[in-house]
Each structure stands twice: as structure tokens, then as C-alpha cells.
N, C-alpha and C. Protein backbone atom coordinates (compact mmCIF):
# COMPACT_ATOMS: atom_id res chain seq x y z
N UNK A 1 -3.11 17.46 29.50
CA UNK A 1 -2.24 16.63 28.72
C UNK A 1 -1.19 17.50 28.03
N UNK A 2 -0.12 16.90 27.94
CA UNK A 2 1.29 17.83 27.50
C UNK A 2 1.16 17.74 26.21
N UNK A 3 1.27 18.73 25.05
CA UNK A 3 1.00 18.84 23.95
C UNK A 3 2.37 18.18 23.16
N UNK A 4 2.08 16.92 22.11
CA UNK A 4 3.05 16.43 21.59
C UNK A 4 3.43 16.94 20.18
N UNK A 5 4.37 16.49 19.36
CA UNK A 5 4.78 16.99 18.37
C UNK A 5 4.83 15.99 17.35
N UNK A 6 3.47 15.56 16.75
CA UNK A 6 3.28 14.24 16.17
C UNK A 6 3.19 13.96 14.60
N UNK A 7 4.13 13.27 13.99
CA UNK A 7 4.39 12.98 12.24
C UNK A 7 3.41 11.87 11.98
N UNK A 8 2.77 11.77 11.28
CA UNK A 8 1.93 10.67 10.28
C UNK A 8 2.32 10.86 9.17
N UNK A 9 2.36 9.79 9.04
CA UNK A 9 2.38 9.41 7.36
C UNK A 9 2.04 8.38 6.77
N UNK A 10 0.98 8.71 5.59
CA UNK A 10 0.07 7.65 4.92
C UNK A 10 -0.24 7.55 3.45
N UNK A 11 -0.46 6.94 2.68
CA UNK A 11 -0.61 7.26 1.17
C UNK A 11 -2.42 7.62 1.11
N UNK A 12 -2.89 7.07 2.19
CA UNK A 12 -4.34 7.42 2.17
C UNK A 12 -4.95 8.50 3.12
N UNK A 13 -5.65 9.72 2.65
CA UNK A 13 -6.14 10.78 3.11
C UNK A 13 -7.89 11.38 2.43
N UNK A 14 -7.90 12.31 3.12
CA UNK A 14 -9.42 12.90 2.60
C UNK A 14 -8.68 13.62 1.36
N UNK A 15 -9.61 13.31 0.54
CA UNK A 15 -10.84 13.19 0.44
C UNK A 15 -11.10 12.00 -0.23
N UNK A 16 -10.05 11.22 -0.34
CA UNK A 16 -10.47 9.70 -0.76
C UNK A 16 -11.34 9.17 -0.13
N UNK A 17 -11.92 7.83 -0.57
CA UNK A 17 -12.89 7.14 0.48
C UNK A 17 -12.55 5.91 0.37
N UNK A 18 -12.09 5.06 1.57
CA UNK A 18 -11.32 4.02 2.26
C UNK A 18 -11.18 3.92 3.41
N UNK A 19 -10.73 3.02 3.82
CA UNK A 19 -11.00 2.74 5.45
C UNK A 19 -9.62 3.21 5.68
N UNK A 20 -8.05 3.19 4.65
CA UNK A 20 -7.11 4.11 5.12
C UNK A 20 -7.86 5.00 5.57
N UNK A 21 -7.84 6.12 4.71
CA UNK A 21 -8.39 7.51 4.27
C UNK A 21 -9.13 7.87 5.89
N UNK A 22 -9.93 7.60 5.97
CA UNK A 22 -11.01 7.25 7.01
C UNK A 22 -10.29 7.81 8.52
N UNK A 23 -9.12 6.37 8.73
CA UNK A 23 -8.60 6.07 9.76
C UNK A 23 -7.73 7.52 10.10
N UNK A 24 -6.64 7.70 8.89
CA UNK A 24 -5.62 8.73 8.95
C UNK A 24 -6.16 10.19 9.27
N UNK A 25 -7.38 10.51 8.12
CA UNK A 25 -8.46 11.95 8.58
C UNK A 25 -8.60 12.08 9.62
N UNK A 26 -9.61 11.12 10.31
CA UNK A 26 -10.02 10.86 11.73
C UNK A 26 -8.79 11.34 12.98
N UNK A 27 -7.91 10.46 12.80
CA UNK A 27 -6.58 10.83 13.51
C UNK A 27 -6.00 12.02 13.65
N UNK A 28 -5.04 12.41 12.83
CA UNK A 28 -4.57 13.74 12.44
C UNK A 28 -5.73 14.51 13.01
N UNK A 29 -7.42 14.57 12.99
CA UNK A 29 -8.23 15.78 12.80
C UNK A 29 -7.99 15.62 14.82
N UNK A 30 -7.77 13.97 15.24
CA UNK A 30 -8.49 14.17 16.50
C UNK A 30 -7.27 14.50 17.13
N UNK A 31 -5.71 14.36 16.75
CA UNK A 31 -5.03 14.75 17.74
C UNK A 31 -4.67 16.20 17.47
N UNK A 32 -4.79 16.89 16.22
CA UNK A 32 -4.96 18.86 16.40
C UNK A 32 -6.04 18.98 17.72
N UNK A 33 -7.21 18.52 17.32
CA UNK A 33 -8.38 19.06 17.95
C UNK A 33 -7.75 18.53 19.74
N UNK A 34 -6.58 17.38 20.04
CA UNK A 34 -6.41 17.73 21.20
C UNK A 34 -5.20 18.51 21.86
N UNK A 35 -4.76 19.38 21.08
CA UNK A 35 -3.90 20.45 21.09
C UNK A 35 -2.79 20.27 20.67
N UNK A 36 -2.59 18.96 19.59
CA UNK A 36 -1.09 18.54 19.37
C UNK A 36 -0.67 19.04 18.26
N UNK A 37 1.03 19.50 17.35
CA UNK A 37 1.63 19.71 17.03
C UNK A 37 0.86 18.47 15.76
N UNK A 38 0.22 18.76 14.94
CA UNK A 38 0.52 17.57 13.81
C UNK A 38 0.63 17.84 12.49
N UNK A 39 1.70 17.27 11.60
CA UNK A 39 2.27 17.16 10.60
C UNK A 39 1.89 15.57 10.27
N UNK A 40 1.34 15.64 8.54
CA UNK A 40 0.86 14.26 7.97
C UNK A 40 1.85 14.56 6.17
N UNK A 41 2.10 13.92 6.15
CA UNK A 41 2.80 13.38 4.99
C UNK A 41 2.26 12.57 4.09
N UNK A 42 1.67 12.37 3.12
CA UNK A 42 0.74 11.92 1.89
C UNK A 42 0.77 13.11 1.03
N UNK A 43 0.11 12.59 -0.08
CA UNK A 43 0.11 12.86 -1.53
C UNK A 43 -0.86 14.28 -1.34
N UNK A 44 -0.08 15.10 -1.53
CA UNK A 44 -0.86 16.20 -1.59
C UNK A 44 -1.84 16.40 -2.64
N UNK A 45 -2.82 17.28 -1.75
CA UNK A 45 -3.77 17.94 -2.75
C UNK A 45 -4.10 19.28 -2.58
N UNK A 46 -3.58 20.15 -3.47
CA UNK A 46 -3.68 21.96 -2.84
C UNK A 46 -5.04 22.14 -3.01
N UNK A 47 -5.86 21.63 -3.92
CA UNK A 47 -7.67 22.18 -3.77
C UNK A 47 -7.76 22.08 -3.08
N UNK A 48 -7.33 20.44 -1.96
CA UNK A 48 -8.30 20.28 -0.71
C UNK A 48 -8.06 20.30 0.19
N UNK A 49 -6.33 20.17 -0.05
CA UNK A 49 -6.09 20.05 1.51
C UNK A 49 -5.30 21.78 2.11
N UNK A 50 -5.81 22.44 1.44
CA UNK A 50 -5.33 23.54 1.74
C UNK A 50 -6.04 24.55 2.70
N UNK A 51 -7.40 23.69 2.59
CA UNK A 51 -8.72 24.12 3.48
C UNK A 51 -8.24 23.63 4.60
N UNK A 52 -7.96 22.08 4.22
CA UNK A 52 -8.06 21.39 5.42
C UNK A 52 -6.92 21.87 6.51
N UNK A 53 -6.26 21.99 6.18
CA UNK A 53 -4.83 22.64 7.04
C UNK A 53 -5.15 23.67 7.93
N UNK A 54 -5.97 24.90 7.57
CA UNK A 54 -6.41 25.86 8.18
C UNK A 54 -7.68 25.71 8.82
N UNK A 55 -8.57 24.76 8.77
CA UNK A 55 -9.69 24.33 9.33
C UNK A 55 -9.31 23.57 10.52
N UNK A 56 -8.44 22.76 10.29
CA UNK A 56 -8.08 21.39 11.79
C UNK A 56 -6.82 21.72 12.06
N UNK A 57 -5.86 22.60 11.67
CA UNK A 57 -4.34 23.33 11.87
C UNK A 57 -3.72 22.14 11.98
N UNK A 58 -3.45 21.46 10.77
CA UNK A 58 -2.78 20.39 10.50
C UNK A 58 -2.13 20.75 9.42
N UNK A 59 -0.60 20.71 9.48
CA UNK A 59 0.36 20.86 8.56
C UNK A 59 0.64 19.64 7.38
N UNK A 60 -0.01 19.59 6.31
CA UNK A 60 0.47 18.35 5.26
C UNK A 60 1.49 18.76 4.37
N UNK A 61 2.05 17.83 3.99
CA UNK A 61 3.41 18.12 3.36
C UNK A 61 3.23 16.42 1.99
N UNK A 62 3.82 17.03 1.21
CA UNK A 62 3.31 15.96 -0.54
C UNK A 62 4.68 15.17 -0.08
N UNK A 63 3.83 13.83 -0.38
CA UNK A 63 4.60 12.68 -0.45
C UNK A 63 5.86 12.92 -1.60
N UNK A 64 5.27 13.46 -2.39
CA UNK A 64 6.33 12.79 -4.03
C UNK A 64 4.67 12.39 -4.74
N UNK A 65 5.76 12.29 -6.02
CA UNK A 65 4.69 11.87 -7.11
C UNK A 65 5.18 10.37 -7.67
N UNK A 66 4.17 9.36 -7.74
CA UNK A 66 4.25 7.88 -8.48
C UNK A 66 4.02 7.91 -9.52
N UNK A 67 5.52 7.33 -10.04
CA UNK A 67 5.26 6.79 -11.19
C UNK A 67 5.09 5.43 -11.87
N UNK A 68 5.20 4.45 -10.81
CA UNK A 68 4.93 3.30 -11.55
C UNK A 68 3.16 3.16 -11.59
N UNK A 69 2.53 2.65 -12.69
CA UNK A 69 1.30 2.76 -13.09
C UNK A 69 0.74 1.14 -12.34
N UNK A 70 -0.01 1.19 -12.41
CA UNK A 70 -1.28 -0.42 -12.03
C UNK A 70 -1.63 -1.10 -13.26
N UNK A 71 -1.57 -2.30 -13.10
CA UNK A 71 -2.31 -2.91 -14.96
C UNK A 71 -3.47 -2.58 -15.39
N UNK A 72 -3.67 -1.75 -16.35
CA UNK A 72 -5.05 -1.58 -16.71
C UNK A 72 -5.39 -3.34 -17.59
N UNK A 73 -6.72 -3.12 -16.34
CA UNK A 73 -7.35 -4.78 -16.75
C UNK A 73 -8.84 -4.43 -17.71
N UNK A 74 -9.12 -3.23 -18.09
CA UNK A 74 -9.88 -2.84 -18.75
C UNK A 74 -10.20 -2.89 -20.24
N UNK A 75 -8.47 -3.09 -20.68
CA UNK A 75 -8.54 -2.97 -22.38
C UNK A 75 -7.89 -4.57 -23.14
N UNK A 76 -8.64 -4.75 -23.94
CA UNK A 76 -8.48 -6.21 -24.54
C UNK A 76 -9.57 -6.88 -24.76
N UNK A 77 -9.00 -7.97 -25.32
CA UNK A 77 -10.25 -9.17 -25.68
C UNK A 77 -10.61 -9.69 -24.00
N UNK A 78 -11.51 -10.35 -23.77
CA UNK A 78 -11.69 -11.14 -22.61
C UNK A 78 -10.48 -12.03 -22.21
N UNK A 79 -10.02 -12.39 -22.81
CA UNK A 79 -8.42 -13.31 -22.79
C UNK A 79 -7.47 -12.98 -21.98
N UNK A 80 -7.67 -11.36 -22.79
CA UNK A 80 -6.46 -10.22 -22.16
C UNK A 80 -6.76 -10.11 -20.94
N UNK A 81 -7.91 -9.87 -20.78
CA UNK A 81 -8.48 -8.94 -19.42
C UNK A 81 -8.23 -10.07 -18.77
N UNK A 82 -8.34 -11.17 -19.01
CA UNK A 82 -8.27 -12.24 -17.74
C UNK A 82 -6.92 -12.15 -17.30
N UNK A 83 -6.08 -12.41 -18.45
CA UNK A 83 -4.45 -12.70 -18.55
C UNK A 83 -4.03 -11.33 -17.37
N UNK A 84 -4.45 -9.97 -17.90
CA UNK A 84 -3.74 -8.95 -17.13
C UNK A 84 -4.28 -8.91 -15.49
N UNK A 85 -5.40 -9.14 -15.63
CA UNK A 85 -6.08 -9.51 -14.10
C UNK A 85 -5.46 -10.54 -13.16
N UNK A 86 -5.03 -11.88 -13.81
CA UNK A 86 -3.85 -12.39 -12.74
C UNK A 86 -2.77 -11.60 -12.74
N UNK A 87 -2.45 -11.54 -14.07
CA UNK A 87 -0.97 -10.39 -13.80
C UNK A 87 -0.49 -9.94 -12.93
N UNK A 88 -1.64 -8.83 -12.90
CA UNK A 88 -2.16 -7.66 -11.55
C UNK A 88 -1.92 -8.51 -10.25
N UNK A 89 -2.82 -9.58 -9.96
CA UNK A 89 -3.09 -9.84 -8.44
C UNK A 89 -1.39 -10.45 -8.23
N UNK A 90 -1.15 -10.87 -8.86
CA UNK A 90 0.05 -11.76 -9.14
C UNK A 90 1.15 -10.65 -8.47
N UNK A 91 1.39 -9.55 -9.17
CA UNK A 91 2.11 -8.59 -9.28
C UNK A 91 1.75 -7.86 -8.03
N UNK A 92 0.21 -7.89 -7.75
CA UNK A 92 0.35 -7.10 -5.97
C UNK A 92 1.01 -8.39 -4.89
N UNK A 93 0.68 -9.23 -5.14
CA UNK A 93 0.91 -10.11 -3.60
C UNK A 93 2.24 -10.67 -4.34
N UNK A 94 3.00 -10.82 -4.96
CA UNK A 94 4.37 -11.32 -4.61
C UNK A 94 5.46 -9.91 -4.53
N UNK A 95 5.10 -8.85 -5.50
CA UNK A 95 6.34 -7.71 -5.29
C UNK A 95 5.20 -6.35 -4.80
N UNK A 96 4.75 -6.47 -4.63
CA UNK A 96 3.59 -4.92 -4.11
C UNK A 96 3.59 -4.36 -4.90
N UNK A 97 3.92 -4.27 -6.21
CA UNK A 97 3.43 -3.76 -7.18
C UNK A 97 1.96 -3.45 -7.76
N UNK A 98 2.14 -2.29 -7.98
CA UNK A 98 2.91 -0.99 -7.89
C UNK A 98 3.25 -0.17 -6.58
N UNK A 99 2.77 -0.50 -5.81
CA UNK A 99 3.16 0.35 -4.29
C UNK A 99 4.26 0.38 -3.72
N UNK A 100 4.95 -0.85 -4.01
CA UNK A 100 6.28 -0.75 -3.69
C UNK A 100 7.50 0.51 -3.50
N UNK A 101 7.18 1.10 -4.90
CA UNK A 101 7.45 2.70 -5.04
C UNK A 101 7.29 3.53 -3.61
N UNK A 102 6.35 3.09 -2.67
CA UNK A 102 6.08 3.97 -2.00
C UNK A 102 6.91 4.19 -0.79
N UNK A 103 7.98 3.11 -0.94
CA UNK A 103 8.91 2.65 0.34
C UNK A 103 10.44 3.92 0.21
N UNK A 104 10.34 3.67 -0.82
CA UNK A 104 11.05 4.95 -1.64
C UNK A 104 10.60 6.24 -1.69
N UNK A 105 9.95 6.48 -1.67
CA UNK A 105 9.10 7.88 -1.48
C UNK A 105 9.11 8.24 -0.37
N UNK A 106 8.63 7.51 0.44
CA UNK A 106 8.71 7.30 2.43
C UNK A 106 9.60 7.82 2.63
N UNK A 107 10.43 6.68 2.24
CA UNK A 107 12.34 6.92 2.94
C UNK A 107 12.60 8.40 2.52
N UNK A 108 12.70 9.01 1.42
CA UNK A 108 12.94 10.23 0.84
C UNK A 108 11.86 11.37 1.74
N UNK A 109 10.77 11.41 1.60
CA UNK A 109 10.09 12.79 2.63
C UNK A 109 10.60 12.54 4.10
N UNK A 110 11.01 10.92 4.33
CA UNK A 110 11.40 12.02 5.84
C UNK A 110 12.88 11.76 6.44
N UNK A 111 13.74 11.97 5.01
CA UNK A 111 14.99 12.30 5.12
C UNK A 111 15.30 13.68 5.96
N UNK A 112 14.52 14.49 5.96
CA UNK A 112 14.80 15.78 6.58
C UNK A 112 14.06 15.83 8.17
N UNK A 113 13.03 14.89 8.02
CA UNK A 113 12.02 15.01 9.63
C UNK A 113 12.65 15.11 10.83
N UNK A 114 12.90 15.07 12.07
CA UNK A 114 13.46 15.04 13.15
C UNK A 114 12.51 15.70 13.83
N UNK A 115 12.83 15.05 15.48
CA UNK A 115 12.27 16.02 16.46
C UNK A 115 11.04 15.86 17.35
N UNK A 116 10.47 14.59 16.47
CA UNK A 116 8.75 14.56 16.51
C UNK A 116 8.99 13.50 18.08
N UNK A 117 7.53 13.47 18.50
CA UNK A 117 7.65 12.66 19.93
C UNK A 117 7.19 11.20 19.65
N UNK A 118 6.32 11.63 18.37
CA UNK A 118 5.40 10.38 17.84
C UNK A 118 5.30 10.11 16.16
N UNK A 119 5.81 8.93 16.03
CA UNK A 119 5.65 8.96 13.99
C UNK A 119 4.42 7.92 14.44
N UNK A 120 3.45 7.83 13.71
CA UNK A 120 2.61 7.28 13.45
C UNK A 120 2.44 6.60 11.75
N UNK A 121 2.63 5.29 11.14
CA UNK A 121 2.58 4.94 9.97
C UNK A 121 1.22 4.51 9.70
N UNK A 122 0.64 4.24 8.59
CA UNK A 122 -0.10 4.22 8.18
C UNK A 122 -0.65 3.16 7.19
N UNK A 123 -0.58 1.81 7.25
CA UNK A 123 -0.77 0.85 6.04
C UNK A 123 -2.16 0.43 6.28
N UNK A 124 -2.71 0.14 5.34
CA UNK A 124 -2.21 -0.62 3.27
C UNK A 124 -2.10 0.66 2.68
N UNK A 125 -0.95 0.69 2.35
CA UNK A 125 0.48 -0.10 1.66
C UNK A 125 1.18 -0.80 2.35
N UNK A 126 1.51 -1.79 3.14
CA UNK A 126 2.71 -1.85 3.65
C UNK A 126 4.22 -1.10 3.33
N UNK A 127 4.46 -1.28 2.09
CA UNK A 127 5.52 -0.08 1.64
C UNK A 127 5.87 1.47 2.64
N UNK A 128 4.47 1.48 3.11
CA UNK A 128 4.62 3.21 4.50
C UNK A 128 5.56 2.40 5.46
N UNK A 129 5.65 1.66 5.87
CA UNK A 129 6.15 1.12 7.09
C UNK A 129 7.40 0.61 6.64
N UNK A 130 7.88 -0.04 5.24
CA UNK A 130 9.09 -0.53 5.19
C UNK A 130 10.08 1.10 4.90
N UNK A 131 9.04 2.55 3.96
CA UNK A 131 9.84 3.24 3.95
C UNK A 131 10.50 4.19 5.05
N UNK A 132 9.43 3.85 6.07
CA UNK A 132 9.93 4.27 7.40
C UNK A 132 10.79 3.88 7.82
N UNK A 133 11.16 2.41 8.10
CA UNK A 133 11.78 1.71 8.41
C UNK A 133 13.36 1.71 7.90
N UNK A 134 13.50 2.17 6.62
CA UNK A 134 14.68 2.59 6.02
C UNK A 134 15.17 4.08 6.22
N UNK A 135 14.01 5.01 6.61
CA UNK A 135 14.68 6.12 6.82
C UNK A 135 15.16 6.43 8.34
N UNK A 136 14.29 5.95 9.29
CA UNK A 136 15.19 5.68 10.32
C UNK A 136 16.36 5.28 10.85
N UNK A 137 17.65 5.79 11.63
CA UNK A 137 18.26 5.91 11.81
C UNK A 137 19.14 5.86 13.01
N UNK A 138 19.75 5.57 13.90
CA UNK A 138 20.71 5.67 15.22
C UNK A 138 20.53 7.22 15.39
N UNK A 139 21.19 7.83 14.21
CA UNK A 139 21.66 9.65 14.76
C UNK A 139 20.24 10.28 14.12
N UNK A 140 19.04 9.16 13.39
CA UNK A 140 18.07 10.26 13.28
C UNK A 140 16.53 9.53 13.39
N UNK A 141 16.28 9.16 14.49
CA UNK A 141 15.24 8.33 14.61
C UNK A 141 13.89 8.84 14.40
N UNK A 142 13.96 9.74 14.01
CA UNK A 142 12.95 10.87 13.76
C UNK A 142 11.62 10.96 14.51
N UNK A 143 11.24 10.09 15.37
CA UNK A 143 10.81 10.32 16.35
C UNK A 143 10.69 9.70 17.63
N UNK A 144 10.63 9.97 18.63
CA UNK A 144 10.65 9.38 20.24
C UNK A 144 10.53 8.17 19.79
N UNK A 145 9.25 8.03 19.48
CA UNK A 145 8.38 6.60 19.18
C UNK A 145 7.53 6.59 17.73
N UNK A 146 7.73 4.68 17.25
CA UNK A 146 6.94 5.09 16.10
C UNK A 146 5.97 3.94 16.07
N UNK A 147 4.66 4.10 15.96
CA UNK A 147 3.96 2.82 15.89
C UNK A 147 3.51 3.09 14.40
N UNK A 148 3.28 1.76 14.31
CA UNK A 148 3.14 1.14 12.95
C UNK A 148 1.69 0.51 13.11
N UNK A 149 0.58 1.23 12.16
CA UNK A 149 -0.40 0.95 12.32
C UNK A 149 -1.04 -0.07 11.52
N UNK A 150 -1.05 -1.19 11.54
CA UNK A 150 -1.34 -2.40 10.10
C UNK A 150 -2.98 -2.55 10.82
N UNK A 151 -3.93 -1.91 9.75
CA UNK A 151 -4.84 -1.83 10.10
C UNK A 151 -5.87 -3.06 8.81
N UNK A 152 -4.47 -3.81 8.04
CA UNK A 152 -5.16 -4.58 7.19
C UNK A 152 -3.56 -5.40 6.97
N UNK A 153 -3.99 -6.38 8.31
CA UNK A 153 -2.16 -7.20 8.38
C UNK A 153 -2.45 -8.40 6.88
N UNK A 154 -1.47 -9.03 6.28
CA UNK A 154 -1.71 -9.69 5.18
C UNK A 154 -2.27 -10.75 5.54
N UNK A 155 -2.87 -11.05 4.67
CA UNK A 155 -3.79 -11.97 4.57
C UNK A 155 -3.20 -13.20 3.98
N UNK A 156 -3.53 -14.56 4.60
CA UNK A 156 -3.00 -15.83 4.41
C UNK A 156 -1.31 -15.86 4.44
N UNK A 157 -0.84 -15.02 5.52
CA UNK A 157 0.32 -15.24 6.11
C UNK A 157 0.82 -16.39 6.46
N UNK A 158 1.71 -17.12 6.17
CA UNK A 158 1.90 -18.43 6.74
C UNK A 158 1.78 -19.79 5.87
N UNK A 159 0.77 -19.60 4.70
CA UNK A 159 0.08 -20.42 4.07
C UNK A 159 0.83 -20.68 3.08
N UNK A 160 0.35 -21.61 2.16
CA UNK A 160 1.19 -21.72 0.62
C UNK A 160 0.42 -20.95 -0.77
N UNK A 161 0.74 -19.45 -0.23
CA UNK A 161 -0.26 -19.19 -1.80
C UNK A 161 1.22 -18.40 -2.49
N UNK A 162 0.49 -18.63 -4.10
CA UNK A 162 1.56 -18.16 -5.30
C UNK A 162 3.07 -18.66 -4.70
N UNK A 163 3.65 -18.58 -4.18
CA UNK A 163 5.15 -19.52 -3.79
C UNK A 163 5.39 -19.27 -2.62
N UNK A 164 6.72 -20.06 -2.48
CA UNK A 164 7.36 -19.67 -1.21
C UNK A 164 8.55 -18.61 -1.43
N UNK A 165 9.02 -17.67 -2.55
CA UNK A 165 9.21 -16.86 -2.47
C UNK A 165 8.27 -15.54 -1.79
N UNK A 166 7.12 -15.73 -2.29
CA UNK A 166 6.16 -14.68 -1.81
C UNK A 166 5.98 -14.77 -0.34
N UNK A 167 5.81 -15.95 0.27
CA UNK A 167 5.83 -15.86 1.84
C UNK A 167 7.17 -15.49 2.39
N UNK A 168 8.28 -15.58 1.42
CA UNK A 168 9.47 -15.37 2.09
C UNK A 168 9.68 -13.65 1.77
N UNK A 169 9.70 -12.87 1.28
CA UNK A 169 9.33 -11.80 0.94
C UNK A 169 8.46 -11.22 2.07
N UNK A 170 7.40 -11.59 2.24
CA UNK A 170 6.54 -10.82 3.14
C UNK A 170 6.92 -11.09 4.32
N UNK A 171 7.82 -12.17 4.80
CA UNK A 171 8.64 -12.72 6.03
C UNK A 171 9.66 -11.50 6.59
N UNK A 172 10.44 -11.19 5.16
CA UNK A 172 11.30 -9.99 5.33
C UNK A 172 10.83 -8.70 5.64
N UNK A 173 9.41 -8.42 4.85
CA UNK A 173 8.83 -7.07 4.96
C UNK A 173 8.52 -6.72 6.53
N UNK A 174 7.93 -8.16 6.96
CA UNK A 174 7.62 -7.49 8.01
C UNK A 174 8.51 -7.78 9.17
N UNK A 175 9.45 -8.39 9.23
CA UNK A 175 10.93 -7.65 9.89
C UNK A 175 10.96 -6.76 10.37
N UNK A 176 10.46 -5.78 8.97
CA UNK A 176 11.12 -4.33 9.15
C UNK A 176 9.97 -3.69 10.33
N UNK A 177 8.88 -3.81 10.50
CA UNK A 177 7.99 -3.68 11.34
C UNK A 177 8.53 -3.80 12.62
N UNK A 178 9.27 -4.56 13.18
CA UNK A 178 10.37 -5.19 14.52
C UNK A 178 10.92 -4.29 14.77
N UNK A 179 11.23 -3.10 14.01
CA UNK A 179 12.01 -1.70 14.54
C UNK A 179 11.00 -0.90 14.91
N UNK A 180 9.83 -0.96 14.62
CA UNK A 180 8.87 -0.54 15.13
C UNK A 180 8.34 -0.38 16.60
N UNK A 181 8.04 0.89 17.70
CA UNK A 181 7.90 0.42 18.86
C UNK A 181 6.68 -0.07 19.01
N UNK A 182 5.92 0.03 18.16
CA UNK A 182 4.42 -0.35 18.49
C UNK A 182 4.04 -0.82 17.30
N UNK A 183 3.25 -2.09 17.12
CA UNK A 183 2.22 -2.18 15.87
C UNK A 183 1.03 -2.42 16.80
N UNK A 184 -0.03 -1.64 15.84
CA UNK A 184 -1.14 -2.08 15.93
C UNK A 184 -2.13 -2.42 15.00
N UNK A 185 -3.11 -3.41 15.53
CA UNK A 185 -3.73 -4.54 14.75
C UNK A 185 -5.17 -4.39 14.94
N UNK A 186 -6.41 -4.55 14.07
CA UNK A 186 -7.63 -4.18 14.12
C UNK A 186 -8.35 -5.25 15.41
N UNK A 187 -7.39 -6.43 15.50
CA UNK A 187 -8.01 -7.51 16.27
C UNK A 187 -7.11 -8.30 16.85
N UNK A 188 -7.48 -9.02 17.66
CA UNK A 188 -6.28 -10.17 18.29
C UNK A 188 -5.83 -11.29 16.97
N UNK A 189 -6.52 -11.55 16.55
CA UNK A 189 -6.40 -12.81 15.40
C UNK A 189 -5.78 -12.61 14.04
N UNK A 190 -5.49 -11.05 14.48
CA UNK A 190 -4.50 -10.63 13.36
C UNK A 190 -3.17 -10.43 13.65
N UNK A 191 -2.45 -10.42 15.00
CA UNK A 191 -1.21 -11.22 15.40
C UNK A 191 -0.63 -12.07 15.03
């Protein structure tokens, strides 16, 4: 097999524990181990992943650092905690908040990328895939091919939950997926 020159990029990595995390490790570890060129893009960690680089000869490179925070649903009367707990869900499924940030971050690390044969994205977040999607380019497509891996496509797509802004929103997001040469999906019924 001809050795490729392959970019990932994900907000989830080892040593977290998640079925991202999981998926992206796994990957990255299995296409070094089959002689490929790979570079992963996520949130660095020099304790750990500095091993890891020289153990599976996988080049990681730091996302950026987030700053928008998550609602802490922890502090308050019971009232509060309820109140900030819709907040929260409220605030992830109509604007992706806080992840949203991450589309921006995306777009920015691979302002400089080029060259690669294969980008590989990486969601939940969806945000990995819209910031891909913006940094791509005509004169810089940054790689041959990019599949877009939605390994957790949204849930109750189509339906009437929280408004029809929110379905119209996620209508647009995943648009951006359509520049995508490949998505892939854990199952048929997630099409």
C-alpha cells in the first residue's frame, strides 16, 4: 500500500475517555502503524501526548485554547440549578454552545495545512466539520480528500424540538458537510 500523507482533526483525543477520544486514538494509532504520514490536530497535551508522538510517530499539533466556558449547573438553590440546566441544554442544541468556538479554532489551525492526501474530521462537535469547511478553499483545499466523520449525526433532525430556528440552523450546519467528499455514519438510519 502507497504510504499517504494524512491530517485529522478532532477536539477529542487520549487520554480522555469517550467514544470521540476512542475513535480518533484508535485511528491516527492504526494508520502510523500502517506506514502513513499522520498529523492530528486537537488540544494539546505535552505530559501526554508527547509520549504519544514518539511511541505511534504521530505528529500532534494544539488546536488553540477555549475560551468560552459551559454553564456551571452545580451552584445555586435547586431553582437555579434547574433554571441553568435548561439554559445549558437550550444553549447546546440551538447555538452549540459552547463548542461553537471550535469552528473558529478549526478554521484558524489549518490556515497553514496543505498537501495532505486525506483530512479526516472528527465530530461531536459538529463545529470540527463546519471549521473545516470554512478553511477550505479553491487555491487551498488542504487535502486530496476530506471525509467527515459524524459518528453521532443529530439527533431528532427533522422534528419540532425547541423551534424552527434550531432546525433551521442545523439545516445550514450541515450544508457545510456537502463540501465534504465523504461523510460517514455509525449506521444506515443515521442518513
Amino acid at each position: 500500500m502507497e504510504s499517504k500523507k494524512i491530517l485529522v482533526v478532532s477536539r477529542s483525543f487520549y487520554p480522555e475517555n469517550s467514544p470521540r477520544s476512542f475513535r480518533t486514538t484508535e485511528l491516527v494509532k492504526q494508520f502510523a502503524k500502517d506506514g502513513h504520514d499522520v498529523t492530528l490536530i486537537t488540544f494539546k497535551n505535552d505530559k501526554e501526548h508527547v509520549a504519544f508522538e514518539k511511541e505511534h510517530n504521530v505528529k500532534i499539533k494544539d488546536l488553540g485554547q477555549l475560551k468560552y466556558k459551559n454553564i456551571d449547573i452545580d451552584k445555586g438553590s435547586k431553582y437555579v440549578k434547574a433554571f441553568k440546566r435548561v439554559a445549558r441544554r437550550v444553549a447546546e442544541m440551538v447555538f452549540e454552545y459552547p463548542n461553537i468556538e471550535l469552528m473558529q479554532l478549526v478554521s484558524k489551525a489549518l490556515k497553514n495545512e496543505k498537501g495532505y492526501d486525506i483530512l479526516v474530521s472528527i465530530a461531536v462537535p459538529h463545529p470540527v466539520h463546519w471549521g473545516v469547511a470554512a478553511a477550505r478553499t479553491v487555491k487551498n483545499p488542504i487535502a486530496k480528500t476530506w471525509i467527515a466523520d459524524c459518528g453521532d449525526p443529530y439527533s431528532g433532525f427533522g422534528k419540532k424540538f425547541l423551534s424552527e430556528k434550531a432546525s433551521r440552523l442545523k439545516k445550514k450546519a450541515l450544508k457545510a458537510l456537502l463540501s465534504a467528499d465523504y461523510v460517514t455514519v455509525p449506521f444506515d438510519g443515521a442518513v
